[in-house]
Protein backbone atom coordinates (compact mmCIF):
# COMPACT_ATOMS: atom_id res chain seq x y z
CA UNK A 1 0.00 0.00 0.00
CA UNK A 2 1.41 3.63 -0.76
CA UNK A 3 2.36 5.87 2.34
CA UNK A 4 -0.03 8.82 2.98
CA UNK A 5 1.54 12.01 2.11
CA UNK A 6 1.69 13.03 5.52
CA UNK A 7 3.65 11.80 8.01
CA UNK A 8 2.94 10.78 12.04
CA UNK A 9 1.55 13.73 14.30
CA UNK A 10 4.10 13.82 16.66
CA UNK A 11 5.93 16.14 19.72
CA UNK A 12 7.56 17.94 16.96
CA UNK A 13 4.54 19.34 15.74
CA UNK A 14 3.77 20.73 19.28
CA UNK A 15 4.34 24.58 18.73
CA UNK A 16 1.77 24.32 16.00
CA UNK A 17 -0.58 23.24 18.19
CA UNK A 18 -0.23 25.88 20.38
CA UNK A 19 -0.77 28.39 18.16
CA UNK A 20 -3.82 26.74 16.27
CA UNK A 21 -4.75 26.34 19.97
CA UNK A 22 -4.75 30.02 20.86
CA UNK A 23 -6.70 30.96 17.37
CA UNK A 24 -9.08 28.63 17.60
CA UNK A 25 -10.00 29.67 21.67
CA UNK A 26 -12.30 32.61 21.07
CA UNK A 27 -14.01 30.66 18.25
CA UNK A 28 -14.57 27.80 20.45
CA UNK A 29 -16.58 29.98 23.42
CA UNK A 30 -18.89 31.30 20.23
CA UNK A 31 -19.17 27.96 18.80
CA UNK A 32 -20.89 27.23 22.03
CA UNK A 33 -23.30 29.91 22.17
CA UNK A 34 -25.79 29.98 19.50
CA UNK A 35 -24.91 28.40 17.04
CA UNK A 36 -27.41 26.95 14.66
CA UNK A 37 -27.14 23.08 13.54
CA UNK A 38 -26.70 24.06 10.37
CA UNK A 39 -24.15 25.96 9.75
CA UNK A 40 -20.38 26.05 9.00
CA UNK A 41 -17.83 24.63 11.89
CA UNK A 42 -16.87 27.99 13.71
CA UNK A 43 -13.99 26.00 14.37
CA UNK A 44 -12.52 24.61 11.23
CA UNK A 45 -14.35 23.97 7.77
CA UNK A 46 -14.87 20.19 8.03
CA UNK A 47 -17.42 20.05 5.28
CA UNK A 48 -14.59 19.76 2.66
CA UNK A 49 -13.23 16.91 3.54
CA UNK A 50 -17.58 15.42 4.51
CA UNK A 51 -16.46 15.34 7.92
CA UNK A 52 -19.43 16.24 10.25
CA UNK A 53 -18.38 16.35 14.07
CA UNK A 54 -20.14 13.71 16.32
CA UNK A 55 -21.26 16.08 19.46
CA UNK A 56 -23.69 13.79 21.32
CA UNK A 57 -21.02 12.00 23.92
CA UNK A 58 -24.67 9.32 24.33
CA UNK A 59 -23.70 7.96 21.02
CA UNK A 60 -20.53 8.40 20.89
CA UNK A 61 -20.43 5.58 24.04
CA UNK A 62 -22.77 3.35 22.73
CA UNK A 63 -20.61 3.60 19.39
CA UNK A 64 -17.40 2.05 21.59
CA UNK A 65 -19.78 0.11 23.85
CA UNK A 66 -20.97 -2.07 20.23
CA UNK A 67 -17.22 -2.65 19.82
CA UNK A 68 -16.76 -4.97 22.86
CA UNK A 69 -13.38 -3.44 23.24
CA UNK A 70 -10.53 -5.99 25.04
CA UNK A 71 -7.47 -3.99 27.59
CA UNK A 72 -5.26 -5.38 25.17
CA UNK A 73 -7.35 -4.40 21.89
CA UNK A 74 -5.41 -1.88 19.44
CA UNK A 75 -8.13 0.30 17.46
CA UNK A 76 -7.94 2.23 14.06
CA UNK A 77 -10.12 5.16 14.20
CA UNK A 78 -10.82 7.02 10.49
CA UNK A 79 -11.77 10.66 11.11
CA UNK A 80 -11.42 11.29 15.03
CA UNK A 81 -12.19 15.24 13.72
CA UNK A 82 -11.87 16.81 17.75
CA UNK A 83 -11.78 13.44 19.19
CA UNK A 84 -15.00 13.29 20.88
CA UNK A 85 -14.81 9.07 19.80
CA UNK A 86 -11.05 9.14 20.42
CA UNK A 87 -11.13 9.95 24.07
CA UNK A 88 -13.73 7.11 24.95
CA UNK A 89 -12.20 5.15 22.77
CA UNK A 90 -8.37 5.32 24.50
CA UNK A 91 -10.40 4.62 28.45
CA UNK A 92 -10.78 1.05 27.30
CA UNK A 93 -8.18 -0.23 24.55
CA UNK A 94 -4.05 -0.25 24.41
CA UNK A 95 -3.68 1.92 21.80
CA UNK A 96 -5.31 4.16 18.98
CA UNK A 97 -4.26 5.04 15.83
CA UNK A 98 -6.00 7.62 14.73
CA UNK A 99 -5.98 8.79 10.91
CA UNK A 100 -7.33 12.34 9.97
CA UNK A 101 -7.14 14.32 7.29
CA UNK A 102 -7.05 17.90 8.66
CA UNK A 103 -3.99 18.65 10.32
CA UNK A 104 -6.03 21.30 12.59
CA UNK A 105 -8.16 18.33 13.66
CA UNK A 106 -5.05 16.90 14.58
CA UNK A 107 -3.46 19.40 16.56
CA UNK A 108 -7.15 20.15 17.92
CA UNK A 109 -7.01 15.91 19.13
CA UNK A 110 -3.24 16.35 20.29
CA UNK A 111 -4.05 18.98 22.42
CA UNK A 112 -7.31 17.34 24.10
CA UNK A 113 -4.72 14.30 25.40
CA UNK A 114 -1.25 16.43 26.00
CA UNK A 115 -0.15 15.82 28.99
CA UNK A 116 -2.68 13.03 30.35
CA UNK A 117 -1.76 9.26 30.50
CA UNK A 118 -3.80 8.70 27.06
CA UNK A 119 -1.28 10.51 25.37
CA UNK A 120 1.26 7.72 25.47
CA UNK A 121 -1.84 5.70 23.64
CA UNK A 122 -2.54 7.44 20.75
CA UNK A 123 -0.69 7.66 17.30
CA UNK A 124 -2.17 10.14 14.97
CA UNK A 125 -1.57 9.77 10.94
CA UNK A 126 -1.90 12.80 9.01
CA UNK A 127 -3.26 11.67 5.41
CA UNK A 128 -5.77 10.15 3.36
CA UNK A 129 -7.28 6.75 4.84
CA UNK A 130 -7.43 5.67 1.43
CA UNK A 131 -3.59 5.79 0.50
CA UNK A 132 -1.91 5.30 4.28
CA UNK A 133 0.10 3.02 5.22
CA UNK A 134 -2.10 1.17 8.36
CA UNK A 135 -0.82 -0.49 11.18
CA UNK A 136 -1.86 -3.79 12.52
CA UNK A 137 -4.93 -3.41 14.41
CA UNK A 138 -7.57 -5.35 16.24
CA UNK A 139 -11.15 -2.92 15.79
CA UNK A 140 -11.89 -0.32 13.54
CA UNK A 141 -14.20 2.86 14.53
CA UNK A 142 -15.38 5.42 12.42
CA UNK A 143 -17.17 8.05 12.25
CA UNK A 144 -16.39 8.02 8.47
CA UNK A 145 -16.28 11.33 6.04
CA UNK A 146 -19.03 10.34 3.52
CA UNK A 147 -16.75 10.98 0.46
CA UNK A 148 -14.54 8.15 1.51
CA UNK A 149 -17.39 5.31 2.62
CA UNK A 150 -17.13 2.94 -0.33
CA UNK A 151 -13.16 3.07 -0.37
CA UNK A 152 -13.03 3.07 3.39
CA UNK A 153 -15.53 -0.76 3.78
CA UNK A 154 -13.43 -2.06 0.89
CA UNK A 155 -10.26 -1.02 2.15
CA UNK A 156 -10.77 -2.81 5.15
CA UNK A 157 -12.14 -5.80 3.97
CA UNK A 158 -8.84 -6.03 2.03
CA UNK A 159 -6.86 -5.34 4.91
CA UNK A 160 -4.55 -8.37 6.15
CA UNK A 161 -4.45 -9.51 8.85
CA UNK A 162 -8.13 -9.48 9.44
CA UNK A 163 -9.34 -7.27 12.21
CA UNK A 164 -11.96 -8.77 14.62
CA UNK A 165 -15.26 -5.95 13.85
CA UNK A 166 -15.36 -2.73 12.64
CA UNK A 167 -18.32 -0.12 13.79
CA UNK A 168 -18.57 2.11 11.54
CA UNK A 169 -21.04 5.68 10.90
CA UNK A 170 -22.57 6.38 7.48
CA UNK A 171 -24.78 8.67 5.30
CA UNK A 172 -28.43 6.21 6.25
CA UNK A 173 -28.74 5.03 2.94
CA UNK A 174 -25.11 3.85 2.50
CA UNK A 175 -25.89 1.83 5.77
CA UNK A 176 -29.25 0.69 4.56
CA UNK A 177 -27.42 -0.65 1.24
CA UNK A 178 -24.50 -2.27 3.09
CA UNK A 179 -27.05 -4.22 5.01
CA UNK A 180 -29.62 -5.29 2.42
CA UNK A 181 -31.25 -8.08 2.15
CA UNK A 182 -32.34 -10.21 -1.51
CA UNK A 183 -35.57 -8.98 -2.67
CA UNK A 184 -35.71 -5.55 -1.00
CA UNK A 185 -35.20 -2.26 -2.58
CA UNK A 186 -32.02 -1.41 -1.89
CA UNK A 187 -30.37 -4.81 -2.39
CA UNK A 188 -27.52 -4.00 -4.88
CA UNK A 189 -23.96 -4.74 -6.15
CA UNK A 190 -22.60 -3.09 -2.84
CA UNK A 191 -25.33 -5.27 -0.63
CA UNK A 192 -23.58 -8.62 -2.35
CA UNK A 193 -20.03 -7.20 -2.39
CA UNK A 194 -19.50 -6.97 1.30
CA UNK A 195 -21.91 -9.49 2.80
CA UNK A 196 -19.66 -12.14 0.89
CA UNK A 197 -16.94 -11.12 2.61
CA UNK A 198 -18.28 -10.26 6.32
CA UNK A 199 -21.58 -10.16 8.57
CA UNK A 200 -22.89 -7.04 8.96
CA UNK A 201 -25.97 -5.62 11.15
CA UNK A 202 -27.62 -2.07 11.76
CA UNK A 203 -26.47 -1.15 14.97
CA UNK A 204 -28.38 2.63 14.96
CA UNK A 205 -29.36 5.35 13.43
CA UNK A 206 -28.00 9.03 14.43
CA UNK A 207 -30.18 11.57 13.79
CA UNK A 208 -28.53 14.82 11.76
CA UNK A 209 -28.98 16.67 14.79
CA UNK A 210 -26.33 15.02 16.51
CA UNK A 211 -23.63 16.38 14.48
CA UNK A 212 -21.81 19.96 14.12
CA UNK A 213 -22.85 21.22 11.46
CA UNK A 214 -25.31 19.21 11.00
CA UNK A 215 -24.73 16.88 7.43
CA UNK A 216 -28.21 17.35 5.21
CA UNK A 217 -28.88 13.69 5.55
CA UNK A 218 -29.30 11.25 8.62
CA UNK A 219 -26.55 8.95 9.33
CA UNK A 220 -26.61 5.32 11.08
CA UNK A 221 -24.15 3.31 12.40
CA UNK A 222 -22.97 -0.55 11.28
CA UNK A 223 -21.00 -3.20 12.92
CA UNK A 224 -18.79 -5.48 10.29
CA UNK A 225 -17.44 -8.78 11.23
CA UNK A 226 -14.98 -9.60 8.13
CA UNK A 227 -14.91 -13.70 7.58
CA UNK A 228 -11.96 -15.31 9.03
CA UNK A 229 -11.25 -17.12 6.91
CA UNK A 230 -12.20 -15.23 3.75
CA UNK A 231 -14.53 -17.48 1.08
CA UNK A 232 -11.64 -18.38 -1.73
CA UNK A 233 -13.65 -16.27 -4.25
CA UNK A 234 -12.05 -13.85 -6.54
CA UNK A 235 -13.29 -10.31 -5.99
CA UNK A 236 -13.02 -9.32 -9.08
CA UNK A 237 -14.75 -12.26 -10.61
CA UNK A 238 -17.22 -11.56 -8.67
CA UNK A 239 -17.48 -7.94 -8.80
CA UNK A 240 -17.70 -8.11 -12.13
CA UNK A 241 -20.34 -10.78 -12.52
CA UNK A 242 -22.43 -8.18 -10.02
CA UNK A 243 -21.58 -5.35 -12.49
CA UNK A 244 -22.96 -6.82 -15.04
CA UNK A 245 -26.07 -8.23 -13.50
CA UNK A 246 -26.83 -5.19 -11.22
CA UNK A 247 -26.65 -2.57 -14.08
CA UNK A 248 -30.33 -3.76 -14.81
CA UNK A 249 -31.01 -5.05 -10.92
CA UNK A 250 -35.06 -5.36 -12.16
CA UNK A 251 -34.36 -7.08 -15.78
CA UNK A 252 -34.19 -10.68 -16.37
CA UNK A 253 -30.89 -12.16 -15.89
CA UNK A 254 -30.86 -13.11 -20.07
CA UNK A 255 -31.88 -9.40 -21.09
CA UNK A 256 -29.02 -7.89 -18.91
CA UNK A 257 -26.52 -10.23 -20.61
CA UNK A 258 -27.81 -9.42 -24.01
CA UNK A 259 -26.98 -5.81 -23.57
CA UNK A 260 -24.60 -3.67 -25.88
CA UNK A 261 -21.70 -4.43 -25.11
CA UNK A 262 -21.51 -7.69 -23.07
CA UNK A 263 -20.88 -10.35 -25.16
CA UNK A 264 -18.24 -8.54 -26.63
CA UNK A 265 -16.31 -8.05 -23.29
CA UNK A 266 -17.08 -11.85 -22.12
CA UNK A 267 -15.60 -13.23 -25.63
CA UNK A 268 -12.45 -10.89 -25.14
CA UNK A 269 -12.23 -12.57 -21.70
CA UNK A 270 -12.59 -16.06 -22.70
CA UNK A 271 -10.23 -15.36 -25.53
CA UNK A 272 -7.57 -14.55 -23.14
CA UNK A 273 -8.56 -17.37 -20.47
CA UNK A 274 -7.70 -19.55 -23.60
CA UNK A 275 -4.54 -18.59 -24.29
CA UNK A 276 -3.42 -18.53 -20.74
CA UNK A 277 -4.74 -22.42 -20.57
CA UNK A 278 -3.11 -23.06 -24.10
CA UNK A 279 -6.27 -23.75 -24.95
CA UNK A 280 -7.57 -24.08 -29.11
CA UNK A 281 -10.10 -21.16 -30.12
CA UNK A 282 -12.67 -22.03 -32.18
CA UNK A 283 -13.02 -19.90 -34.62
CA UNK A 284 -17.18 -20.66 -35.27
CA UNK A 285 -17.27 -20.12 -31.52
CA UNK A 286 -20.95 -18.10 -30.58
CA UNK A 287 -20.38 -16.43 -27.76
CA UNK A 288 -24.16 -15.50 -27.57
CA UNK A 289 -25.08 -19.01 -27.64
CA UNK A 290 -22.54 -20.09 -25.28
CA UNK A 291 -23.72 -17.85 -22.91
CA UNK A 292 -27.18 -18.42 -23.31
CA UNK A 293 -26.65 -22.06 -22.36
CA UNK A 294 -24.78 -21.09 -19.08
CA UNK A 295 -27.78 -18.89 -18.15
CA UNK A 296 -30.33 -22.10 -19.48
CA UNK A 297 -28.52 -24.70 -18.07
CA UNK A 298 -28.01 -22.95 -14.02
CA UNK A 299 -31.57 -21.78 -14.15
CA UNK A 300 -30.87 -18.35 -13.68
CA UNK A 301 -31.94 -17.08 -17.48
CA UNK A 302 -35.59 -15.69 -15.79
CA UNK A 303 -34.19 -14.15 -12.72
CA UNK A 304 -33.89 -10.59 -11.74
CA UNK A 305 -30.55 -9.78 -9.94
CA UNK A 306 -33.00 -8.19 -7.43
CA UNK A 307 -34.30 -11.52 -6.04
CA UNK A 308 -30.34 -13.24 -6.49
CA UNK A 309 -28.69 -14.32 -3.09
CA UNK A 310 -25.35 -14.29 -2.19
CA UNK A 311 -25.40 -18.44 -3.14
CA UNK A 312 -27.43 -17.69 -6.19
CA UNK A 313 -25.09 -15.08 -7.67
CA UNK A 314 -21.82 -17.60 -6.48
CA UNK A 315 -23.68 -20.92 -8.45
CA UNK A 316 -23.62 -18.80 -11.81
CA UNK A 317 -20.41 -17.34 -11.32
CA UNK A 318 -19.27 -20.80 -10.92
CA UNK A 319 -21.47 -21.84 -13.88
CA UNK A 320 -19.70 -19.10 -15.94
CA UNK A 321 -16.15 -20.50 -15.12
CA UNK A 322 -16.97 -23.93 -15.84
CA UNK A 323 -16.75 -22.73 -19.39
CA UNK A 324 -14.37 -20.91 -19.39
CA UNK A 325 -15.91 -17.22 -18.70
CA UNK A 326 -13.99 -14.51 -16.85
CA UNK A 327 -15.37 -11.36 -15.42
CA UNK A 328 -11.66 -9.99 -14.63
């Protein structure tokens, strides 16, 4: 994984802090008086990087309660922003590392522990989530910056070694979507995507109230138990099966396949699954047809990708490879 183009948060940074410290003090006492939900941080303009400050110290607990954190337990946190999360966070494991984007936010976090016995716990990362470089770590909480959700689940999911659970906040319908079941509206390509890799459950939902400033959409909060060990699937087989199939999520399996487009990629696939296998090519080879009697033949041809489970959409993937068609 590439480094984040920032480096560690460390004592070296501490006159900074001081002076983003003293700037920021007089803000801070009118942050506190008056000000309406929605608008702008006083403090620091967190809406660019979709960060929306947790302020409700209710949820934040029950947040780190639905972790089940161990003494010996050492937790990622994505976007500690002021470190509201952070500082319940560091009462009950060994050690946080805490990425953030904002270096303000991080000399805002420092400051909160300087000088107390938590500040031998935490490690803050300045930098993208996206492109650090993570640690090992045992539990992942977030209260994640919308802009990054997708990356930040599949990111994780990737991560080795596997971390016990993650909790993690997002925008409601993200959270609906990650949690979707077969047959309801929101089941999708995302839905399939991480429930083959992990168990996931609702945990909450935080209203936008909660937050300062307060995001223009409610939020809820996840828990995510990767599977240990992993299924020995592909992703991007099986990514790319769901890419296919979901672009049309209410069309029947055969029409979806028939689209512009499709059979062309799939034959370009096979091609080069042949050659790889040192396999003949057939030059009167129909595609079409061959596909058509992968869909016939696994008795998915009149489905809808709406109504596919996670075992349905696995059978015709493995259907698909049987003859020697690649999504990847």
């Amino acid at each position: 994984m590439p480094r984040a183009t920032s480096g560690r948060f460390s004592r070296t940074h501490q006159s900074s802090i001081k002076s983003a410290a003293a700037s920021s003090s007089s803000k801070n006492h009118n942050a506190n008086e008056g000000t309406s939900a929605g608008v702008r941080n006083p403090i620091f303009n967190t809406e660019r990087f979709g960060q929306h400050i947790l302020k409700n110290p209710q949820i934040a607990q029950t947040i780190v309660d639905k972790a089940n954190l161990r003494p010996t337990d050492k937790v990622l946190e994505v976007g500690p922003g002021t470190g509201n999360l952070t500082v319940k966070i560091l009462e009950k494991a060994k050690n946080v590392t805490a990425v953030e984007m904002d270096p303000r936010m991080a000399a805002e976090l420092t400051k909160r522990v300087q000088g107390k016995p938590e500040q031998r716990k935490l490690d803050i990362i300045i930098g993208d989530f996206v492109k650090a470089d993570l640690p090992y770590f045992d539990v992942c909480i977030s209260n994640t910056p919308y802009q990054i959700s997708s990356p930040l689940v599949f990111r994780l999911l990737s991560h080795r070694p596997i971390f016990r659970v993650a909790v993690l906040m997002f925008q409601r319908e993200f959270a609906m979507r990650l949690v979707a079941r077969p047959g309801t509206e929101l089941w999708s390509r995302l839905s399939a995507n991480v429930q083959l890799y992990s168990k996931v459950d609702l945990v909450m939902h935080v209203g936008k109230n909660n937050f300062r400033p307060a995001p223009q959409v409610e939020s809820s909060v996840v828990r995510l138990v990767p599977l240990d060990p992993p299924p020995p699937i592909k992703f991007e087989e099986f990514d790319g099966l769901g890419r296919i199939i979901f672009s049309r999520r209410n069309k029947m399996v055969h029409a979806t396949f028939m689209a512009k487009g499709v059979i062309e990629m799939l034959e370009q696939n096979w091609r080069t699954w042949c050659s790889t296998q040192n396999k003949m090519i057939d030059a009167d080879t129909n595609m079409k047809a061959k596909v058509e009697e992968v869909l016939s033949s696994s008795g998915y041809s009149e489905q809808r990708a709406a109504k596919m489970t996670l075992d349905d959409l696995l059978k015709l993937l493995s259907a698909f490879h049987d003859e020697g068609i690649h999504f990847a």
